[in-house]
C-alpha atoms as a PDB file:
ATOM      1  CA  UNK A   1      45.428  82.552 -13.372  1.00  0.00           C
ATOM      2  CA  UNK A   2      48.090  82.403 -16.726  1.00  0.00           C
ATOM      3  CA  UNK A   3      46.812  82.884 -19.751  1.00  0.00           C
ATOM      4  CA  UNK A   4      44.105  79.606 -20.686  1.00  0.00           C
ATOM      5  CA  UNK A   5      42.142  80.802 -17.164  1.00  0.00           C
ATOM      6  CA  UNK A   6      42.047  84.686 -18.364  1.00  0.00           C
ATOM      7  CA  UNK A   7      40.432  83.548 -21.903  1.00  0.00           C
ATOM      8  CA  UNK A   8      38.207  81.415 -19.971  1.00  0.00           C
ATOM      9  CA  UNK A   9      36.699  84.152 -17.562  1.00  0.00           C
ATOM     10  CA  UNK A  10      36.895  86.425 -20.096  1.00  0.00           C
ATOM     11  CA  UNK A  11      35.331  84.782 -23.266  1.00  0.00           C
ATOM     12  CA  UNK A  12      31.806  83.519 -23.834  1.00  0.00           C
ATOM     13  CA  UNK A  13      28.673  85.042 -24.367  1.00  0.00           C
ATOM     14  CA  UNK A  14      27.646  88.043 -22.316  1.00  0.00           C
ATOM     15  CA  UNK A  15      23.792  88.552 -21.428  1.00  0.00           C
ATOM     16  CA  UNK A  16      23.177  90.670 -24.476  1.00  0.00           C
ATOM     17  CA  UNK A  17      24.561  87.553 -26.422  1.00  0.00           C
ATOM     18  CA  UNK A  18      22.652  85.573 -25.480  1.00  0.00           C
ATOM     19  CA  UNK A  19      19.059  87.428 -24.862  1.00  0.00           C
ATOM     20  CA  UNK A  20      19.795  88.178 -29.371  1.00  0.00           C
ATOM     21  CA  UNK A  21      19.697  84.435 -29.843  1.00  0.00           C
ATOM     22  CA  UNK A  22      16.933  83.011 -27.346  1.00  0.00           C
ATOM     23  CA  UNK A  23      13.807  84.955 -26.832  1.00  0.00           C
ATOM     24  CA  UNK A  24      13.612  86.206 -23.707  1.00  0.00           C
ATOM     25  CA  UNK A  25      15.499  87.809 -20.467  1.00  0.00           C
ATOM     26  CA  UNK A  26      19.003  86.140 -20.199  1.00  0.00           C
ATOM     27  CA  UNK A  27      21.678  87.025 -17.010  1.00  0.00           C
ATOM     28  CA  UNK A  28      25.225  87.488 -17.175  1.00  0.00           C
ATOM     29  CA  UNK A  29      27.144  84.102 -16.847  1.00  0.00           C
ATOM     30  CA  UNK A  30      29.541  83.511 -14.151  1.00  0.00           C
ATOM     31  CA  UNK A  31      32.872  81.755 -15.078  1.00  0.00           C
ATOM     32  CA  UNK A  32      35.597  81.134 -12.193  1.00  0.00           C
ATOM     33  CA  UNK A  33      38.750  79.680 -12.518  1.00  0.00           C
ATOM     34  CA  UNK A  34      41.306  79.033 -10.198  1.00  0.00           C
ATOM     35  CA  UNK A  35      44.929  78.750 -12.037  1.00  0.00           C
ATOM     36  CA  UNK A  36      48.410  77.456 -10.303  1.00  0.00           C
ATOM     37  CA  UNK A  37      50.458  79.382  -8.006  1.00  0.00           C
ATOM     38  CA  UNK A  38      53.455  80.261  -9.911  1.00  0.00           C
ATOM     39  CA  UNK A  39      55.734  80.855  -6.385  1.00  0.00           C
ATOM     40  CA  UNK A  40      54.673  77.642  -5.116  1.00  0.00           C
ATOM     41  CA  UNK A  41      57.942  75.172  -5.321  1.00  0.00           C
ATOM     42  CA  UNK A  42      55.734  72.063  -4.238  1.00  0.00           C
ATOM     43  CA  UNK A  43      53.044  70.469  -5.226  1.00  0.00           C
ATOM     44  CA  UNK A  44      49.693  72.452  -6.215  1.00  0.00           C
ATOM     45  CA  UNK A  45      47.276  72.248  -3.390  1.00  0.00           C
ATOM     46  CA  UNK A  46      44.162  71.601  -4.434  1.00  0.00           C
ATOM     47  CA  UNK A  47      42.515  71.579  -1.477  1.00  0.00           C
ATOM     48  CA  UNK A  48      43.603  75.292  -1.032  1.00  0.00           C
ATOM     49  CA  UNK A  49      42.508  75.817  -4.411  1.00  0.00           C
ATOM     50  CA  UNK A  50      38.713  73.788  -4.445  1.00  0.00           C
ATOM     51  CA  UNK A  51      38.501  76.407  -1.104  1.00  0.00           C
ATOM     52  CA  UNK A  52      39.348  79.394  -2.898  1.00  0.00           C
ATOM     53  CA  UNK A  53      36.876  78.224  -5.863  1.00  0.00           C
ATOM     54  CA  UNK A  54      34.052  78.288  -3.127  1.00  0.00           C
ATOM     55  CA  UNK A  55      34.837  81.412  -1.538  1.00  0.00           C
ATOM     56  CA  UNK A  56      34.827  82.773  -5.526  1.00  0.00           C
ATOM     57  CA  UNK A  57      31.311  81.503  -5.854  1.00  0.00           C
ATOM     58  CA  UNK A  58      29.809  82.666  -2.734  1.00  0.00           C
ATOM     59  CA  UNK A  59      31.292  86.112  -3.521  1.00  0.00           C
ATOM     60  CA  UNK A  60      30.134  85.910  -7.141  1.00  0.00           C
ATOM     61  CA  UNK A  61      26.885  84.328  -6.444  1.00  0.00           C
ATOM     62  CA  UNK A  62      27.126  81.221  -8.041  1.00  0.00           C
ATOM     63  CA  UNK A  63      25.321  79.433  -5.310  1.00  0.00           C
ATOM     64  CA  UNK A  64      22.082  81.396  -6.188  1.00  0.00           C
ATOM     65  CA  UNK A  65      22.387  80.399  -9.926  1.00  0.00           C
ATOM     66  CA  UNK A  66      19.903  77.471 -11.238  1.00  0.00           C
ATOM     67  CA  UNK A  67      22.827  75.595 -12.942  1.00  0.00           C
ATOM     68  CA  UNK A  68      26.770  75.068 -11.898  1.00  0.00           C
ATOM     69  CA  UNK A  69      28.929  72.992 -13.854  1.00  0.00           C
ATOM     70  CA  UNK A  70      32.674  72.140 -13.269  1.00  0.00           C
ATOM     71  CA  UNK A  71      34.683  72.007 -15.589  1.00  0.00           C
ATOM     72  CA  UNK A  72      38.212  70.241 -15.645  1.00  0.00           C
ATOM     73  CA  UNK A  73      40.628  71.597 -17.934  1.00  0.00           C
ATOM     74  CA  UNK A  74      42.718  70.003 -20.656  1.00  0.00           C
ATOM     75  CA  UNK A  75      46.789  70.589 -19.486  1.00  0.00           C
ATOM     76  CA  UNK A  76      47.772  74.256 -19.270  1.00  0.00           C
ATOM     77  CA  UNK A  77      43.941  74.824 -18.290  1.00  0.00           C
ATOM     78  CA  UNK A  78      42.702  75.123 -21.430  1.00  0.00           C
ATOM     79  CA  UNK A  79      38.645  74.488 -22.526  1.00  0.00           C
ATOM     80  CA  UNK A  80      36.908  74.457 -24.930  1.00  0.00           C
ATOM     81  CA  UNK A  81      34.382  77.311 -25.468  1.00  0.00           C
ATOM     82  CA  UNK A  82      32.171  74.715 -27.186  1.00  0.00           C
ATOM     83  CA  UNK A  83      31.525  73.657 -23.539  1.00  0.00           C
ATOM     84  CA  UNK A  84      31.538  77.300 -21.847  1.00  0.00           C
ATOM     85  CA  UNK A  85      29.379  78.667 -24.401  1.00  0.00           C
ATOM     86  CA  UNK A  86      26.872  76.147 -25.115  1.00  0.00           C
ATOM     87  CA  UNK A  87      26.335  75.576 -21.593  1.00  0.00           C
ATOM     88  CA  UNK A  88      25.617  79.663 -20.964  1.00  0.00           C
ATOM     89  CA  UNK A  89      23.359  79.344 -24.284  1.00  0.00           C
ATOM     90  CA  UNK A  90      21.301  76.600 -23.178  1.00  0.00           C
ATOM     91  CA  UNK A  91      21.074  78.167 -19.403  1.00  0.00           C
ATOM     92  CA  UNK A  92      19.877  81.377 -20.273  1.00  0.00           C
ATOM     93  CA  UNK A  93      23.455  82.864 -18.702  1.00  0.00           C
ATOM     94  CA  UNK A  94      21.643  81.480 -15.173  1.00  0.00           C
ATOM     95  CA  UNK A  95      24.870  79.808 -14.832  1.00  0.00           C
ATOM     96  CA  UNK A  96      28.567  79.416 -13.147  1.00  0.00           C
ATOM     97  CA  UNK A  97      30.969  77.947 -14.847  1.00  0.00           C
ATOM     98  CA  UNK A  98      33.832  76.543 -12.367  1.00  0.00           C
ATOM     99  CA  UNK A  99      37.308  74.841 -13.101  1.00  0.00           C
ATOM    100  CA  UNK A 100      40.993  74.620 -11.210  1.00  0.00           C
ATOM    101  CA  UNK A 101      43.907  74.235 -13.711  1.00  0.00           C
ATOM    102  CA  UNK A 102      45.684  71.039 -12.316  1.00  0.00           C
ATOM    103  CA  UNK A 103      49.103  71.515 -14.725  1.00  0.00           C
ATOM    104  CA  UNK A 104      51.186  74.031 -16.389  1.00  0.00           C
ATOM    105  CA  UNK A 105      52.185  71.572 -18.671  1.00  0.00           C
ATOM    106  CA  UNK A 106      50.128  70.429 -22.353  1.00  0.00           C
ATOM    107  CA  UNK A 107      48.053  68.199 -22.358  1.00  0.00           C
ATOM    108  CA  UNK A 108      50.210  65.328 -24.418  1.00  0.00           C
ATOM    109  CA  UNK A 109      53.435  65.766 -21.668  1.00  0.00           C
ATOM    110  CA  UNK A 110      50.664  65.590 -18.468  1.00  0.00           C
ATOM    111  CA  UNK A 111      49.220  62.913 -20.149  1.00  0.00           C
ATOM    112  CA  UNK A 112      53.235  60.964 -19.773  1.00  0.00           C
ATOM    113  CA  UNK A 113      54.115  62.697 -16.501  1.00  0.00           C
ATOM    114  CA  UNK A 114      51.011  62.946 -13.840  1.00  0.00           C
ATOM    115  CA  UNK A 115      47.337  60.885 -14.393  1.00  0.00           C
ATOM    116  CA  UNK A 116      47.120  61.492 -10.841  1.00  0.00           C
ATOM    117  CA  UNK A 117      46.363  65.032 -10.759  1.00  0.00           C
ATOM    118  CA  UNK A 118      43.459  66.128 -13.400  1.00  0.00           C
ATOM    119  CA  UNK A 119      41.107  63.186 -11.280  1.00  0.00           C
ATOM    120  CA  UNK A 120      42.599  64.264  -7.637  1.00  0.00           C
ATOM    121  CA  UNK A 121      42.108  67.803  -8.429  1.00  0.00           C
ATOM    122  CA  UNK A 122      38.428  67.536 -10.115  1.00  0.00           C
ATOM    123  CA  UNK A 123      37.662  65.536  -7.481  1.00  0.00           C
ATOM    124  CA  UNK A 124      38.275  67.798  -4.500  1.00  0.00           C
ATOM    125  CA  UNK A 125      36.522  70.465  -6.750  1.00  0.00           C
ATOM    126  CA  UNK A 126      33.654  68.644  -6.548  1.00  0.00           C
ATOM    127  CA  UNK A 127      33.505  67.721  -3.530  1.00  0.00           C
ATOM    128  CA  UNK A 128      33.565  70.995  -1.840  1.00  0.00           C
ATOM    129  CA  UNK A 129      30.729  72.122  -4.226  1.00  0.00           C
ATOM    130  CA  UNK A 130      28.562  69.513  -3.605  1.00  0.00           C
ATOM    131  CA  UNK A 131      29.085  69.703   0.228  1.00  0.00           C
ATOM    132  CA  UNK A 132      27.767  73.110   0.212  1.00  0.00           C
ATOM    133  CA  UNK A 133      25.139  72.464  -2.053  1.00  0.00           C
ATOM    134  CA  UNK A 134      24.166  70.092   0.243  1.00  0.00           C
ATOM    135  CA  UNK A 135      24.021  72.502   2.968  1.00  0.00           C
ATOM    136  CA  UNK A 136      21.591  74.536   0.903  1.00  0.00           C
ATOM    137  CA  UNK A 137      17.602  73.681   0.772  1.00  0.00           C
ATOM    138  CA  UNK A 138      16.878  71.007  -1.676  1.00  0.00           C
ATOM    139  CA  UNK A 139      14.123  73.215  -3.624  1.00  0.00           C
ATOM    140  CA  UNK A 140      16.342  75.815  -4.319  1.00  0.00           C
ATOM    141  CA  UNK A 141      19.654  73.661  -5.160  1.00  0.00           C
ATOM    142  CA  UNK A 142      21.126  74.592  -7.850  1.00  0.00           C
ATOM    143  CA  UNK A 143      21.905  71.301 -10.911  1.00  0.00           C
ATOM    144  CA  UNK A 144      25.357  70.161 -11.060  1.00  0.00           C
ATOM    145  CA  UNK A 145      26.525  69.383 -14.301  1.00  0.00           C
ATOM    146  CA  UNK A 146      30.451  68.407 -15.300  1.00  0.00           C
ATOM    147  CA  UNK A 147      32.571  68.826 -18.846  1.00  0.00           C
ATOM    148  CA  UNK A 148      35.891  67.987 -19.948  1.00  0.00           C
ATOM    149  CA  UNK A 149      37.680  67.431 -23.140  1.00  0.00           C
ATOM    150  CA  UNK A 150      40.615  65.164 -23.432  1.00  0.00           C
ATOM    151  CA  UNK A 151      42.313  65.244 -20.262  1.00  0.00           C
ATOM    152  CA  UNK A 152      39.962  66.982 -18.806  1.00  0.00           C
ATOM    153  CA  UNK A 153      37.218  64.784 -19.524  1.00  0.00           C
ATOM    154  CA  UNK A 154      39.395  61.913 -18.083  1.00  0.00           C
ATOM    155  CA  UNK A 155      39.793  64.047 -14.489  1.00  0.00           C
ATOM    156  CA  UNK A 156      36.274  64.725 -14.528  1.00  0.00           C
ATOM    157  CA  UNK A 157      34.817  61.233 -15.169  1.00  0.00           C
ATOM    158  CA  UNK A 158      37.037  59.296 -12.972  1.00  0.00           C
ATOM    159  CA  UNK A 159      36.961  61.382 -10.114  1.00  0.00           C
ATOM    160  CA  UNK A 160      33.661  59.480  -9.459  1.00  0.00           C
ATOM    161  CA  UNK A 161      34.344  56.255  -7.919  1.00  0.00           C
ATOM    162  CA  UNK A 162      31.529  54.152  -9.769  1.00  0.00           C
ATOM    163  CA  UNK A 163      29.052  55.304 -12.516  1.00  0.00           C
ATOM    164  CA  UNK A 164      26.123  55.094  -9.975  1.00  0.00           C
ATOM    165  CA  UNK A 165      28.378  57.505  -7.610  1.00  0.00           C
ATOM    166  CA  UNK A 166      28.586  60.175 -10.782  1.00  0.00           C
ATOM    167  CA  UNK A 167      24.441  59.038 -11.975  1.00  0.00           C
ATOM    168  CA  UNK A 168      23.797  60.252  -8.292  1.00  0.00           C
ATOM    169  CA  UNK A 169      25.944  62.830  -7.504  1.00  0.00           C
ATOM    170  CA  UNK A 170      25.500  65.373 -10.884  1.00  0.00           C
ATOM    171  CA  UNK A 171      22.280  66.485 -12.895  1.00  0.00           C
ATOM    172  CA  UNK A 172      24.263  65.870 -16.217  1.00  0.00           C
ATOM    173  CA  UNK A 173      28.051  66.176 -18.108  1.00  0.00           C
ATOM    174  CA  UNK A 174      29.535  66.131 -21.772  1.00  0.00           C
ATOM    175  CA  UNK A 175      32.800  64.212 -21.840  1.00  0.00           C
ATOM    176  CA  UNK A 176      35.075  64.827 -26.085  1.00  0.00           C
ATOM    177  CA  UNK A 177      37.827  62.669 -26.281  1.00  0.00           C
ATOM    178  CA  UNK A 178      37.982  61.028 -23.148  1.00  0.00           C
ATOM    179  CA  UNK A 179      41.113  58.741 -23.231  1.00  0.00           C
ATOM    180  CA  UNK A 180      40.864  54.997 -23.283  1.00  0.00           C
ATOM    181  CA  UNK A 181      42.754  54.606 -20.108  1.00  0.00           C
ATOM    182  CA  UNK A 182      39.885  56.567 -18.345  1.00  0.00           C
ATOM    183  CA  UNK A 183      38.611  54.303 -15.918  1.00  0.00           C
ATOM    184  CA  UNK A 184      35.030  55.374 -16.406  1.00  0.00           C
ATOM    185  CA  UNK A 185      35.294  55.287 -20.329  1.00  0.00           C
ATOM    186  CA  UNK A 186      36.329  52.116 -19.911  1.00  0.00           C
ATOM    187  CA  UNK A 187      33.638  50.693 -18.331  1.00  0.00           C
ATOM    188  CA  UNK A 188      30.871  51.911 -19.791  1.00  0.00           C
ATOM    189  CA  UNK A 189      31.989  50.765 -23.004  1.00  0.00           C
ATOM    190  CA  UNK A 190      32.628  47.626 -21.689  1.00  0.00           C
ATOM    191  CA  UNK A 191      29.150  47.051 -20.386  1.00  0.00           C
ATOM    192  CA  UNK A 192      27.299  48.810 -23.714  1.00  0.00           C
END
């Protein structure tokens, strides 16, 4: 999962973190992340990898969590623990945090080489997620929520066709320093 996915599953807050700074019973959050095969010669398949996501939540129990957010990475599949964190803080660690890296490399050279694949891979990530939380009953759905930050934030956002599609389709998402050539960005400031 290289090295930006391993401090991502194994940073944040743990349940005893989080039960010292909210009264209360916490859990223990749940943070996936799917990183790029280094063998593979071709192009990533992110189909493959959105699948392999979803078998990592079924397995970790994601599914049975009250909130799910994904999470596109900046570049090398970096993100911010700003993001991780708060959203594990403000859960109550009744959270899954879920995210694909799309690049191996920064963000400034995928930025000039490949706009295509942060939105094509954070959109077949959620895709498959909401599909089978559509299979699930509607009381006891978990929220989807998204997050990105710089290029992630652009692969997030405009893998949502429209602004209704994304109002519709997630419960909530934080978006730092979402390039002007996002799409989305774009037109919301445009119709302020």
């Amino acid at each position: 999962m290289g090295r930006q996915g391993r401090a991502v599953v194994a940073g944040g807050p743990r349940k005893e973190d989080i039960e010292r700074l909210v009264s209360g019973d916490a859990m223990e959050p749940i943070r996936i992340f799917v990183g790029l095969d280094a063998e593979a010669d071709a192009d990533p398949d992110f189909e493959k990898m959105a699948a392999v996501a979803v078998r990592e939540m079924h397995r970790t129990g994601a599914f049975e969590r009250s909130h799910i957010a994904v999470m596109s990475a900046a570049g090398t599949g970096w993100i911010n623990d700003f993001l991780t964190s708060g959203f594990e803080f403000v859960g109550r660690g009744d959270t899954a945090i879920v995210a694909m890296q799309y690049s191996y490399l920064p963000s400034a050279y995928s930025y000039l080489a490949d706009r295509d694949s942060p939105v094509r891979s954070s959109r077949l990530l959620i895709d498959a997620i909401r599909k089978r939380l559509g299979e699930l009953p509607e009381d006891s759905r978990p929220k989807l929520y998204v997050a990105g930050e710089s290029l992630g934030a652009y692969g997030v956002t405009d893998a949502f066709d429209t602004i209704d599609e994304f109002l519709d389709g997630v419960a909530g998402g934080v978006f730092t320093g979402v390039p002007g050539f996002s799409r989305s960005h774009r037109e919301l400031t445009e119709n302020r």
